[in-house]
Protein backbone atom coordinates (compact mmCIF):
# COMPACT_ATOMS: atom_id res chain seq x y z
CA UNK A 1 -54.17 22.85 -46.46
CA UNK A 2 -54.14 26.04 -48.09
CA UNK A 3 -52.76 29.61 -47.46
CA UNK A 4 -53.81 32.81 -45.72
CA UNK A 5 -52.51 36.85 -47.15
CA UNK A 6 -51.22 38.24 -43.96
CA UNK A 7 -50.37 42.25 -45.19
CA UNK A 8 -49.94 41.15 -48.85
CA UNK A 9 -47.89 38.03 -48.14
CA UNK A 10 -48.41 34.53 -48.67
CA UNK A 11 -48.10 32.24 -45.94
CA UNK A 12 -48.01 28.56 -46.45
CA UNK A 13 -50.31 26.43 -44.42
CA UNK A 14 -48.99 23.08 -46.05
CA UNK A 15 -46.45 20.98 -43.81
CA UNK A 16 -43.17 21.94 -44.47
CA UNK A 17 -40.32 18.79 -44.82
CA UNK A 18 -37.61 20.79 -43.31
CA UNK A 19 -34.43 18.98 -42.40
CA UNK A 20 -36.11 15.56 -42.61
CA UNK A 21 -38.06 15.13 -45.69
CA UNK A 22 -37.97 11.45 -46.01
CA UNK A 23 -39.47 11.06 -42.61
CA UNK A 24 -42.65 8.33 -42.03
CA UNK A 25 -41.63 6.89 -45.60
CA UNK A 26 -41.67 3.07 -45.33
CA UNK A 27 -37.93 2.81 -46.14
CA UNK A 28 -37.29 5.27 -43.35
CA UNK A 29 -39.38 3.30 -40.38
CA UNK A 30 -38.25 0.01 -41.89
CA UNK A 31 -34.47 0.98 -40.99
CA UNK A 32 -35.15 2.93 -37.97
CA UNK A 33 -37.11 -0.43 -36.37
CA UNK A 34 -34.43 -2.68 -37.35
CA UNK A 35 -31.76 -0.28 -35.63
CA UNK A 36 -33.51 -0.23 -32.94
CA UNK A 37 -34.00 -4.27 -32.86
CA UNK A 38 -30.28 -4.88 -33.42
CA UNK A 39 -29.56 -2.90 -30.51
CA UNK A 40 -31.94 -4.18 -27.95
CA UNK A 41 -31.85 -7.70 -28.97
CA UNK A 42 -28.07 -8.11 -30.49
CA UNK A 43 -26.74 -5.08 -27.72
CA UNK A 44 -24.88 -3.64 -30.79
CA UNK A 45 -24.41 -0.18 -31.22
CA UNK A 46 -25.29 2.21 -33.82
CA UNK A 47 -21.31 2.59 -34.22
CA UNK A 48 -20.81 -0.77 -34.23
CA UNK A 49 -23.59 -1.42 -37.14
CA UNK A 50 -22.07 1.66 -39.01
CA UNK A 51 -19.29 -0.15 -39.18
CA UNK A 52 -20.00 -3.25 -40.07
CA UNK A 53 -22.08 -1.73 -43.06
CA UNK A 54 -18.59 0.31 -44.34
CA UNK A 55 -19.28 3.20 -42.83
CA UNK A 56 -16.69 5.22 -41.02
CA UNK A 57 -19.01 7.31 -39.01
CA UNK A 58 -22.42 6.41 -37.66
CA UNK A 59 -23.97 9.39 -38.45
CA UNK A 60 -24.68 8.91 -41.81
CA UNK A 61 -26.95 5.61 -40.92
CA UNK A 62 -28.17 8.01 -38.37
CA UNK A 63 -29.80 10.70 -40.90
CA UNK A 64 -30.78 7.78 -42.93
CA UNK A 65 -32.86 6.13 -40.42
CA UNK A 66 -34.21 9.78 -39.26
CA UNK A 67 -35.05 10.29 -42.67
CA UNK A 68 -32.72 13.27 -43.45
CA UNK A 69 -31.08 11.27 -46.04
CA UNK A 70 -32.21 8.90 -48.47
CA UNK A 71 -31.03 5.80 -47.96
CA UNK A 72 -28.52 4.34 -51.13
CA UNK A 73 -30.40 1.57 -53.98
CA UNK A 74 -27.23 -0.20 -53.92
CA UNK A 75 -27.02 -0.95 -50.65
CA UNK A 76 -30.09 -1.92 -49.63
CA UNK A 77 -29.79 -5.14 -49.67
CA UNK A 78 -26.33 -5.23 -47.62
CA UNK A 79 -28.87 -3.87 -44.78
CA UNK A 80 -31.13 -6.12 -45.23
CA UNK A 81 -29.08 -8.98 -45.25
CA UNK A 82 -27.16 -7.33 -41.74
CA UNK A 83 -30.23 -6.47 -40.08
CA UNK A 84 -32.46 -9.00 -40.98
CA UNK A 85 -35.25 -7.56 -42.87
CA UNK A 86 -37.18 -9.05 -46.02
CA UNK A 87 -34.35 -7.75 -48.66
CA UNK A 88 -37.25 -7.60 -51.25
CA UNK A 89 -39.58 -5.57 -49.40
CA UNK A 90 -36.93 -3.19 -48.28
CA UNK A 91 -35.60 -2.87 -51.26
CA UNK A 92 -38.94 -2.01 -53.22
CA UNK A 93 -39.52 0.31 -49.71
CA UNK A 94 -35.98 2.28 -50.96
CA UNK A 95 -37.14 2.88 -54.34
CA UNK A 96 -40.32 3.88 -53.36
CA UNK A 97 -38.70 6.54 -51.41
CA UNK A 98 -36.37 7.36 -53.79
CA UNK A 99 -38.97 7.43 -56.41
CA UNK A 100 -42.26 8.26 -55.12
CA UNK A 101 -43.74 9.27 -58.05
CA UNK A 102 -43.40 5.51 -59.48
CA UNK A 103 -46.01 2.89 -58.56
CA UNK A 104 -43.47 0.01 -58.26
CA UNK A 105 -46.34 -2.85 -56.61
CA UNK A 106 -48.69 -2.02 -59.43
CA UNK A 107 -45.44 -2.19 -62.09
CA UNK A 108 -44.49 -5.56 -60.05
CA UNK A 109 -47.76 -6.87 -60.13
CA UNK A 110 -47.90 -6.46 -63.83
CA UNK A 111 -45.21 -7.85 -65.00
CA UNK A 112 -46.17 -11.06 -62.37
CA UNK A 113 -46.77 -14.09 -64.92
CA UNK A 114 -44.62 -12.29 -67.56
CA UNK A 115 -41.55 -13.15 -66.32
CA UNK A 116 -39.25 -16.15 -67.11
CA UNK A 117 -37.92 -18.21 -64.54
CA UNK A 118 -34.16 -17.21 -63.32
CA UNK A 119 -31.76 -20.41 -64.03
CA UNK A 120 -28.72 -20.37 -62.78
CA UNK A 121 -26.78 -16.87 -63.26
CA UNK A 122 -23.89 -18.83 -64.07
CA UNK A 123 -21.30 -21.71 -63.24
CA UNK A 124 -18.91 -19.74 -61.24
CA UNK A 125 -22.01 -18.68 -59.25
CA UNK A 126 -22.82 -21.64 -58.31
CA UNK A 127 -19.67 -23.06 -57.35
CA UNK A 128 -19.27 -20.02 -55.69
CA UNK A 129 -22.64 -20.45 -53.42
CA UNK A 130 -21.57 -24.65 -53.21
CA UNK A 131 -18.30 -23.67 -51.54
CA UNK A 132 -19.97 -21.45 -49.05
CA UNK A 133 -22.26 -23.62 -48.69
CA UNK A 134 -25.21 -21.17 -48.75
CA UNK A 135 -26.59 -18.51 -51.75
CA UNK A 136 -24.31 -15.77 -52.14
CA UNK A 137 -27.31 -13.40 -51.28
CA UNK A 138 -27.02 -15.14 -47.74
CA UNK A 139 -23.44 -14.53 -46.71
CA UNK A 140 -22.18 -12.09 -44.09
CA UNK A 141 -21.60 -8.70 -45.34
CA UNK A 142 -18.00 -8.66 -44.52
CA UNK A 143 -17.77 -11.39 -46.86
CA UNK A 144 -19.62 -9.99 -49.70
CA UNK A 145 -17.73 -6.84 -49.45
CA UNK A 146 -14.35 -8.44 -49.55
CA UNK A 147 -15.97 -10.58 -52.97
CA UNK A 148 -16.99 -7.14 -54.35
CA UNK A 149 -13.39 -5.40 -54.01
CA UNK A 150 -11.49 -9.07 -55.33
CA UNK A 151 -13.99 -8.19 -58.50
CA UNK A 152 -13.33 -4.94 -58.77
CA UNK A 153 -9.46 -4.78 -58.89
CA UNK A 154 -8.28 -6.02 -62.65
CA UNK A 155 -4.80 -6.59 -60.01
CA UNK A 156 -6.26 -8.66 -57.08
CA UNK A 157 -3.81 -11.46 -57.27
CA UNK A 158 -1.13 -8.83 -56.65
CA UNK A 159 -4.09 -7.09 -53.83
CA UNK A 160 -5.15 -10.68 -52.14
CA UNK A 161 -2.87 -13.35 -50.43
CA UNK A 162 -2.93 -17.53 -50.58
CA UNK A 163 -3.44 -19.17 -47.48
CA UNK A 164 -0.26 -20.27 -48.10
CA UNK A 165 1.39 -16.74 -47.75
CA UNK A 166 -0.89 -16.13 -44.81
CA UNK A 167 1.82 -16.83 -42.23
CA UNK A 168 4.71 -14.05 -43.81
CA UNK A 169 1.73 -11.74 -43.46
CA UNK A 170 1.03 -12.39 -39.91
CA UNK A 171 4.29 -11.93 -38.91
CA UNK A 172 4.91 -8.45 -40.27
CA UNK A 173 1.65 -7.52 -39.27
CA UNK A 174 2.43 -8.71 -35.61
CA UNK A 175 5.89 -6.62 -35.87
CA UNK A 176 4.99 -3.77 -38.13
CA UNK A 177 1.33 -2.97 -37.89
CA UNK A 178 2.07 0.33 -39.38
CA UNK A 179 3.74 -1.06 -42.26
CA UNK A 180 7.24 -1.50 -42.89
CA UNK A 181 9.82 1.17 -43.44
CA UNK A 182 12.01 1.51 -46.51
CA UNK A 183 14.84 -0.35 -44.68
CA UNK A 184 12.72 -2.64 -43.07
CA UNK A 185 11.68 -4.32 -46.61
CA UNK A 186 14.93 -3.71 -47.54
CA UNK A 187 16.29 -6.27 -45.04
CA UNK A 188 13.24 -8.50 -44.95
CA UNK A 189 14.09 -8.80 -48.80
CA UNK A 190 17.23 -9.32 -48.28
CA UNK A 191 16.62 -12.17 -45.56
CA UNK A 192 13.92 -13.67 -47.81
CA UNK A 193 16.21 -13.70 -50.83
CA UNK A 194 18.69 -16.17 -48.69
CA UNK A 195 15.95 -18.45 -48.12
């Protein structure tokens, strides 16, 4: 489209992006249809979903899937995994929106052929994946998170419990859900240390 001089100004004919610029990309519909699957076929809310992805508020996955927002590379694949689209076309869908000036098919396609077959990332991975009993890349996202935050802390021994502490936990979590007060772990270490 072009423009028309009205009086000496410039008026834009071209469509304007306003407050939802990414909307009609393919990353955009691709979310917005598997929102709105989850919550006919699963009844789950948009809430409900927001939290399950680790968000506190559903109104960020809102703007996402409205296209207000772009929608994050790095997880991408935690909503594809949730809400059950292809994780490799969704993913190349978030780039493209991210980065529409890059062809990434025609960079895929090339480099088709080129590529070395993926062994194993590594031991641990595997054991990993053998004692779930699925790939890692299938597991629930609660899961994955929890993996990602054990990784994360250079402390997680001191963060994480055994299954053989599990009980203790239980208990003060039964009598204290708001934590314990200073005296309260003063006499629960006190009663402990008697043990």
């Amino acid at each position: 489209m072009g423009a028309t001089a009205t009086q000496g100004t410039v008026v834009s004919l071209a469509p304007q992006s306003g407050d939802y610029p990414l909307k009609g990309t393919t990353a955009q519909r691709m979310l917005s249809e598997a929102l709105d699957r989850a919550q006919r076929d699963k009844q789950q809310s948009q809430r409900f979903i927001s939290g399950q992805l680790g968000y506190k508020s559903s109104v960020v996955l809102s703007h996402m899937a409205s296209g207000r927002v772009p929608i994050p590379i790095d997880r991408a694949m935690d909503f594809a995994r949730y809400l059950g689209m292809d994780q490799n076309e969704f993913l190349l869908a978030v780039l493209e929106q991210r980065f529409p000036e890059v062809d990434f098919r025609r960079l895929l396609s090339s480099l088709k052929g080129k590529a070395k077959p993926v062994q194993s990332a590594s031991a641990l991975a595997d054991e990993l994946s053998s004692l779930a009993g699925k790939p890692l890349d299938e597991l629930p996202i609660g899961i994955i998170k929890v993996l990602r935050e054990a990784v994360q802390d250079d402390r997680a021994s001191r963060r994480w419990i055994a299954p053989h502490e599990l009980g203790i936990v239980e208990l003060v979590r039964r009598y204290a859900p708001d934590g314990l007060t200073p005296a309260q772990n003063k006499i629960l270490s006190e009663t402990l240390a008697t043990i």
